[in-house]
C-alpha atoms as a PDB file:
ATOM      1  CA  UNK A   1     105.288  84.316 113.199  1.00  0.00           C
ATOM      2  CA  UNK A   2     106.778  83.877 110.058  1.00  0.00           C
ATOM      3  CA  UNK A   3     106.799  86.038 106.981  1.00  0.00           C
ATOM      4  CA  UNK A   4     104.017  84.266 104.773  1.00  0.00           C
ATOM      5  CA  UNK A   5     101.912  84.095 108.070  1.00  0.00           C
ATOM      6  CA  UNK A   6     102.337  87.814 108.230  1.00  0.00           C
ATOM      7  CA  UNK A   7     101.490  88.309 105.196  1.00  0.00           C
ATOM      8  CA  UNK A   8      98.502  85.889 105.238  1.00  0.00           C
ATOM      9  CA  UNK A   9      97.133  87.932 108.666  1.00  0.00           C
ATOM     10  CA  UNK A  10      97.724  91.151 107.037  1.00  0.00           C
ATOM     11  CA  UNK A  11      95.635  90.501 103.588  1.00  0.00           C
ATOM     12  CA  UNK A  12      93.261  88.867 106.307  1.00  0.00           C
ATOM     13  CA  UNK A  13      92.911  91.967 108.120  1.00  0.00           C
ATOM     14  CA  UNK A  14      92.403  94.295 104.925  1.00  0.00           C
ATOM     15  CA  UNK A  15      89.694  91.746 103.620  1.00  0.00           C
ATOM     16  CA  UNK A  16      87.607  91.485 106.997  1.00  0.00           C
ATOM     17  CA  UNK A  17      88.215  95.739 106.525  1.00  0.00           C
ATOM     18  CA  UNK A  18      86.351  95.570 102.783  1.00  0.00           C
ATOM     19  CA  UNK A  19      84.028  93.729 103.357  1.00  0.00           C
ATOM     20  CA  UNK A  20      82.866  95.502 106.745  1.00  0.00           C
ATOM     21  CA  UNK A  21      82.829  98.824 104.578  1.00  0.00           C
ATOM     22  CA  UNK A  22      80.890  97.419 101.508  1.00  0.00           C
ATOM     23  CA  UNK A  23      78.436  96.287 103.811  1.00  0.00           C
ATOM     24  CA  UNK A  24      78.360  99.646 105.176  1.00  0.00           C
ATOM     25  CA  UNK A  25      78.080 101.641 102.418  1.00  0.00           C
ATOM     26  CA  UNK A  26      74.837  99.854 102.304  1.00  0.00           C
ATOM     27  CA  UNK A  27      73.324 100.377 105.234  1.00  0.00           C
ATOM     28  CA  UNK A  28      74.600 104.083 105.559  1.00  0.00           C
ATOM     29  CA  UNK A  29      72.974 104.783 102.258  1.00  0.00           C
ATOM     30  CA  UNK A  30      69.989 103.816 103.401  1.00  0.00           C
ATOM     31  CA  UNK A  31      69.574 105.307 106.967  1.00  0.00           C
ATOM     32  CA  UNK A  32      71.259 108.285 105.660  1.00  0.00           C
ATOM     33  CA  UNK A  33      68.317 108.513 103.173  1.00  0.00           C
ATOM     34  CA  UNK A  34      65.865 107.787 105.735  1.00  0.00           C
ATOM     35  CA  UNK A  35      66.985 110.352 108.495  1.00  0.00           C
ATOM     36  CA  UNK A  36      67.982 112.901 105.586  1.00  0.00           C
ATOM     37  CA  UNK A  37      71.132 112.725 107.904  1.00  0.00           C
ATOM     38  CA  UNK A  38      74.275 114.814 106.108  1.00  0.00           C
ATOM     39  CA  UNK A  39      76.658 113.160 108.834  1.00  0.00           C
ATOM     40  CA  UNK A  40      75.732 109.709 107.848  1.00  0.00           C
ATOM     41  CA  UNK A  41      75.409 110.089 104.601  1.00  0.00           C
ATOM     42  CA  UNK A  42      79.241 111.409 104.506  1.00  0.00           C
ATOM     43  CA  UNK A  43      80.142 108.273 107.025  1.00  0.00           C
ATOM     44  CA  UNK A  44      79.069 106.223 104.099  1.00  0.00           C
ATOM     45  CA  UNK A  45      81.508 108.145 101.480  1.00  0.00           C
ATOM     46  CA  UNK A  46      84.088 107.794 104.228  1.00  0.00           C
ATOM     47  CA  UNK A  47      83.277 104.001 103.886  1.00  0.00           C
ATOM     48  CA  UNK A  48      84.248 104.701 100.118  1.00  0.00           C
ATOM     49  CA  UNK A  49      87.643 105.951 100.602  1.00  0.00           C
ATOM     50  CA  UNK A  50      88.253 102.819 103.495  1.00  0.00           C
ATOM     51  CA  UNK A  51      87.332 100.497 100.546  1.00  0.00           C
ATOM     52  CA  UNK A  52      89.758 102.222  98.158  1.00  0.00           C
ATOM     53  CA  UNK A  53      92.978 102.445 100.525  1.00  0.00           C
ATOM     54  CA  UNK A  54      91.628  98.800 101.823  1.00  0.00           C
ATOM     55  CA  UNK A  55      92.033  97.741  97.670  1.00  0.00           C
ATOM     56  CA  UNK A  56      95.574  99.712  97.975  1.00  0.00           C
ATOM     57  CA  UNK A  57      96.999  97.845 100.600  1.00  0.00           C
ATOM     58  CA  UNK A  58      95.387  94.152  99.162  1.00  0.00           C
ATOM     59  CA  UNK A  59      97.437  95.395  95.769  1.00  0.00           C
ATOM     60  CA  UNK A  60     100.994  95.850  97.464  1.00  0.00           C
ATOM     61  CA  UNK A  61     100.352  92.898  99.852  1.00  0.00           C
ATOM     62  CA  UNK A  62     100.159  90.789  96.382  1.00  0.00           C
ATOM     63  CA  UNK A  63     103.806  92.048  95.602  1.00  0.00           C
ATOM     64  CA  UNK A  64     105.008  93.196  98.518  1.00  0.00           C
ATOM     65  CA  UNK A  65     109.049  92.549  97.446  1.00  0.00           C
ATOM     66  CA  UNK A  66     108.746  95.838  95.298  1.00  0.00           C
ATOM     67  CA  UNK A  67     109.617  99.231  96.623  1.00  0.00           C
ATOM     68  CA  UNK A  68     108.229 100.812  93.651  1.00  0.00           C
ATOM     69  CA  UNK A  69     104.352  99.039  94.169  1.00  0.00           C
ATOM     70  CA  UNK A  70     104.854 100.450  97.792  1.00  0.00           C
ATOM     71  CA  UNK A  71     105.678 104.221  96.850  1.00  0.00           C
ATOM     72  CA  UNK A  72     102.464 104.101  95.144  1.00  0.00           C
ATOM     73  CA  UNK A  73     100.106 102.810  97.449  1.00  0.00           C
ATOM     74  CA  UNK A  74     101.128 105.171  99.629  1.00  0.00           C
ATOM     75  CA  UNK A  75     100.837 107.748  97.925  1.00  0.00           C
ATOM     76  CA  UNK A  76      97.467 107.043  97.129  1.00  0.00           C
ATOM     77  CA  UNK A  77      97.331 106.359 100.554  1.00  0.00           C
ATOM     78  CA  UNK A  78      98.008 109.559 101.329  1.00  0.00           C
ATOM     79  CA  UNK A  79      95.512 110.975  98.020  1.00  0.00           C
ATOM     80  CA  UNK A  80      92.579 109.050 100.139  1.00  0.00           C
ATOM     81  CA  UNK A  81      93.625 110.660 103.652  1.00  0.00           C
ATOM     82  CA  UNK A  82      93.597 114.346 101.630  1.00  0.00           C
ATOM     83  CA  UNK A  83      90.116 113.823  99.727  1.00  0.00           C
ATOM     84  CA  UNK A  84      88.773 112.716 103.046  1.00  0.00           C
ATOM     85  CA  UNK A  85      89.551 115.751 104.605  1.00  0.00           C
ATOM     86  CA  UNK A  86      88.674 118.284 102.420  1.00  0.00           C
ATOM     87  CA  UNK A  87      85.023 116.089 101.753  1.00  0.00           C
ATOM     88  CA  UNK A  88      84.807 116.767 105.743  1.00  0.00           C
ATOM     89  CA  UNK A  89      86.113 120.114 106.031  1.00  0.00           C
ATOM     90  CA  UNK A  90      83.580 121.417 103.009  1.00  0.00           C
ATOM     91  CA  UNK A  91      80.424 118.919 104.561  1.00  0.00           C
ATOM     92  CA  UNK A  92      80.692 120.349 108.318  1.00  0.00           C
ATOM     93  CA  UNK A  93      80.634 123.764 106.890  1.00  0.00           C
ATOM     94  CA  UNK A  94      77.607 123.409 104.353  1.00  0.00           C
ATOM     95  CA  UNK A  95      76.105 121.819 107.792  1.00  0.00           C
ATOM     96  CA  UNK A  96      76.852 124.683 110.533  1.00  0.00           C
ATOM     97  CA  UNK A  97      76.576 127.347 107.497  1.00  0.00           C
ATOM     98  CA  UNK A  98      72.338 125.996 106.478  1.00  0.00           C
ATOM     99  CA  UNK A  99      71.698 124.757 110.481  1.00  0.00           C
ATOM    100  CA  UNK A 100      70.403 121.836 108.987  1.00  0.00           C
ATOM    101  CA  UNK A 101      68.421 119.517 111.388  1.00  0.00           C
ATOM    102  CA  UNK A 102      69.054 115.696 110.681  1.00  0.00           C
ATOM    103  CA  UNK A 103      66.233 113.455 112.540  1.00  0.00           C
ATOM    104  CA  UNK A 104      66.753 110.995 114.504  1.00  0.00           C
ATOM    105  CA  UNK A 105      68.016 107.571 113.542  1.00  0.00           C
ATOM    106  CA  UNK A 106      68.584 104.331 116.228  1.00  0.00           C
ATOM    107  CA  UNK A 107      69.654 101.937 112.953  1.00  0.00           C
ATOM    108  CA  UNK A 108      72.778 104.524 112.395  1.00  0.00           C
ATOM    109  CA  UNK A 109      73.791 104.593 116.124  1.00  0.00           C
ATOM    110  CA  UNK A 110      73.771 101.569 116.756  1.00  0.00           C
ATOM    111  CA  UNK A 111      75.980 100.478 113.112  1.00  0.00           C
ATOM    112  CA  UNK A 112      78.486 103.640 114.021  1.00  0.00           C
ATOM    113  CA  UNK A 113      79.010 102.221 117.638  1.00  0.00           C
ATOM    114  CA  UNK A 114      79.606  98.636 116.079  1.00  0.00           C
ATOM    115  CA  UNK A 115      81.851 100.140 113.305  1.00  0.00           C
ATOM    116  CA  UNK A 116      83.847 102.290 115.494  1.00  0.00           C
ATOM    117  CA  UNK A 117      84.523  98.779 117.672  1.00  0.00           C
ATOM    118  CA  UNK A 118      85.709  97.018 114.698  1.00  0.00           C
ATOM    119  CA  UNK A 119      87.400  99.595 112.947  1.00  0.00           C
ATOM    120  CA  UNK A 120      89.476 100.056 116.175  1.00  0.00           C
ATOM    121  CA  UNK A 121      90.097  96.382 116.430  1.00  0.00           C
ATOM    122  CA  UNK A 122      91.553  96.082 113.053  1.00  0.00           C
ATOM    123  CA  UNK A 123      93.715  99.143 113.061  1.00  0.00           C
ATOM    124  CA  UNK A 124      95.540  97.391 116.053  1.00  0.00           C
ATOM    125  CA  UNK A 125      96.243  94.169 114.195  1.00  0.00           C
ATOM    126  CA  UNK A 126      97.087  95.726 111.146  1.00  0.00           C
ATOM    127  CA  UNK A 127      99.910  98.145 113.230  1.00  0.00           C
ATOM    128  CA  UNK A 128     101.100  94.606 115.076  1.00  0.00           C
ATOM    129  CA  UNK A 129     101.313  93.209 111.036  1.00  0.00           C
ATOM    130  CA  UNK A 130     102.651  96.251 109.766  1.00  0.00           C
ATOM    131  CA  UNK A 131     105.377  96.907 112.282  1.00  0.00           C
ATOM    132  CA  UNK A 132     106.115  92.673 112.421  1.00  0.00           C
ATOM    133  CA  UNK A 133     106.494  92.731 108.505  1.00  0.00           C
ATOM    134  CA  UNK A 134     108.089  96.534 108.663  1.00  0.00           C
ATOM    135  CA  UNK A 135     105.705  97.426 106.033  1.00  0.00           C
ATOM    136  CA  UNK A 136     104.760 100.995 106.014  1.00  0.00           C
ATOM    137  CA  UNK A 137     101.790 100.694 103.871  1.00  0.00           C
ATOM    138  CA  UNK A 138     100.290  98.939 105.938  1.00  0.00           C
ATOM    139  CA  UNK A 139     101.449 100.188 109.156  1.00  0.00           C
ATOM    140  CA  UNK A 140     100.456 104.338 107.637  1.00  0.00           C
ATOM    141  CA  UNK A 141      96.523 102.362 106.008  1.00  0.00           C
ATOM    142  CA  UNK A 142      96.251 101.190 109.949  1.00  0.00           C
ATOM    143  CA  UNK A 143      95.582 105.045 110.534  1.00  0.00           C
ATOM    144  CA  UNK A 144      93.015 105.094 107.725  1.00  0.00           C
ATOM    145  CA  UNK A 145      91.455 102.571 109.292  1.00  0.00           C
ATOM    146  CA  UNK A 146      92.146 104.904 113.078  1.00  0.00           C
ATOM    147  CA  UNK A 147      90.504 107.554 111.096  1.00  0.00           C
ATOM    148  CA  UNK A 148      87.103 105.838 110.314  1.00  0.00           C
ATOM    149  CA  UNK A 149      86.986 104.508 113.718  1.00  0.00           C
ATOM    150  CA  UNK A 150      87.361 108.015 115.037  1.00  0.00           C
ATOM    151  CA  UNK A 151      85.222 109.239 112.590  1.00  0.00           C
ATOM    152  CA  UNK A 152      82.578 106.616 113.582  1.00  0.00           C
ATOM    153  CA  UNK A 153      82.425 107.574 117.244  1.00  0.00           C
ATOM    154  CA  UNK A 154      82.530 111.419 116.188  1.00  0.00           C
ATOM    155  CA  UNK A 155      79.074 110.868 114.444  1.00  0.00           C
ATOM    156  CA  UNK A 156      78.138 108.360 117.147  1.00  0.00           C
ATOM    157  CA  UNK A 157      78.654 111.486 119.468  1.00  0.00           C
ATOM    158  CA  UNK A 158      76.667 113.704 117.152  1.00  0.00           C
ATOM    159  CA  UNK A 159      73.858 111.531 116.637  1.00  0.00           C
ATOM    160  CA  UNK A 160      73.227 111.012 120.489  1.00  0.00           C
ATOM    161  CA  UNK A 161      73.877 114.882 120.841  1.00  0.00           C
ATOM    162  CA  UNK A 162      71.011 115.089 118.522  1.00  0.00           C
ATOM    163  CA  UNK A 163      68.800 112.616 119.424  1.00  0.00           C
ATOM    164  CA  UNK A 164      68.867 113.244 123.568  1.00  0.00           C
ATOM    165  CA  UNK A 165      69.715 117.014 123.580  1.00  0.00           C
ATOM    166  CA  UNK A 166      68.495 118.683 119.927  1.00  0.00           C
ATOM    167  CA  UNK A 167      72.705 119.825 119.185  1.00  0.00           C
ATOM    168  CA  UNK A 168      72.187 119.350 115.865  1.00  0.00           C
ATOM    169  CA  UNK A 169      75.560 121.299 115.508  1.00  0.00           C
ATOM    170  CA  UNK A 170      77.646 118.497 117.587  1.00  0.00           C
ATOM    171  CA  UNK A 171      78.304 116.546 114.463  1.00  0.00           C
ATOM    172  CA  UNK A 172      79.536 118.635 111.829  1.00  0.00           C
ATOM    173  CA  UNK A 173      82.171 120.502 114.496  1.00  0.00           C
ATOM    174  CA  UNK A 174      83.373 116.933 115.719  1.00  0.00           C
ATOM    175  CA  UNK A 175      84.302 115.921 112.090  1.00  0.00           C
ATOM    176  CA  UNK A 176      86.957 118.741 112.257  1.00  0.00           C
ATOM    177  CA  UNK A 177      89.179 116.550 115.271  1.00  0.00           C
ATOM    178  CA  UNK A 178      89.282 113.892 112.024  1.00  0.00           C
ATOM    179  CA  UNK A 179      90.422 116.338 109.974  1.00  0.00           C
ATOM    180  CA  UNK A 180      93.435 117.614 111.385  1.00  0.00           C
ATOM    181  CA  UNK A 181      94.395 113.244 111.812  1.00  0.00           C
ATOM    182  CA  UNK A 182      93.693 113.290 108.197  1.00  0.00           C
ATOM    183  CA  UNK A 183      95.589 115.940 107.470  1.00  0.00           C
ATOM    184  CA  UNK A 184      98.507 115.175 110.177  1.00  0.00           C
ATOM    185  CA  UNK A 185      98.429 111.373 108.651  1.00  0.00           C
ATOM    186  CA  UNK A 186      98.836 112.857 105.173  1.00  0.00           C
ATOM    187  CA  UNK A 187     102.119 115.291 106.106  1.00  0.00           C
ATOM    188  CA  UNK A 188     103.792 111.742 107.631  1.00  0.00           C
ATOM    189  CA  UNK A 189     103.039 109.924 104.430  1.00  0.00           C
ATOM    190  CA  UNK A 190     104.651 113.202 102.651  1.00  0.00           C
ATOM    191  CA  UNK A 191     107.889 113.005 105.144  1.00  0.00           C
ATOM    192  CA  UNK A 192     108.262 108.919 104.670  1.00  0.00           C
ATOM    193  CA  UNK A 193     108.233 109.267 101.117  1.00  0.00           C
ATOM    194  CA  UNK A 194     110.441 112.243 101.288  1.00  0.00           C
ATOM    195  CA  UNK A 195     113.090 111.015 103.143  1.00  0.00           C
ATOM    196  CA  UNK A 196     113.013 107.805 101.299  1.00  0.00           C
ATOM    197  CA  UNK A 197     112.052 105.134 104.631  1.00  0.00           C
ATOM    198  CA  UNK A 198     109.096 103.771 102.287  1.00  0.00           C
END
């Protein structure tokens, strides 16, 4: 496949990723609202920081010749992978800390399942296009996209906890696993830029 191809699947790939999020933001908001679910309602702000390293990668894809353009998406890259996990670490506390009780809510199990299945589909074209066009933005916003997926079947897990066995708990101490990625994610972005690879 040649370069503009590449590049062609890769912007691809980060569009079908936007639009999947806005749409989700949507929907989140709502059931989120209608379950007074905390887990949900930080899926959707999750969604928010997928839409904003999704923008990221779009904006270096435009100019991708530049190695200047590429330090800075990743570092805000790596800004989105650090919000995200403090935004978890501080929401599964507040959670396990109150014992708040979410209700039940089949409309955000079954759009978590679905997202976690796309999310994981894209992040494994977008490491084949990253890798083919050795571009590590968009190889390191792959695991962004990893991250949500992961994060999508961790409150999945937690609303099916919920809803069959009454672990309300389930959710907020299964957003910790996507913290440390976050985290881990953000230290590689730190060493690329360090060592100058990116």
């Amino acid at each position: 496949m040649n370069h503009a191809r590449l590049l062609r699947s890769g912007r691809l790939l980060e569009g079908v990723t936007l639009a999947w999020n806005v749409v989700g933001v949507v929907v989140l908001a709502s059931v989120a609202v209608q379950a007074r679910s905390v887990a949900l309602a930080g899926f959707g702000l999750d969604s928010l920081v997928e839409i904003g390293a999704s923008a990221v990668v779009l904006w270096q894809l435009a100019d991708s010749g530049k190695a200047q353009r590429e330090r800075v998406a990743l570092r805000l890259i790596r800004a989105a992978f650090l919000v995200l996990a403090v935004y978890l670490t501080v929401q599964s506390l507040v959670v396990l800390l109150s014992g708040f009780h979410p209700q039940h809510s089949a409309t955000g199990i079954a759009w978590t399942a679905l997202t976690a299945l796309a999310m994981f589909a894209l992040a494994s074209g977008k490491r084949r296009v990253g890798a083919a066009l050795g571009n590590p933005v968009l190889t390191h916003e792959a695991q962004v996209t990893v991250i949500d997926g992961l994060l999508a079947t961790a409150v999945l897990i937690g609303l099916l906890l919920n809803a069959l066995l009454g672990w309300w708990w389930a959710d907020p101490c299964a957003a910790f696993v996507i913290v440390y990625y976050a985290i881990r994610e953000a230290r590689s972005i730190t060493h690329d830029l360090g060592s100058g690879t990116a």
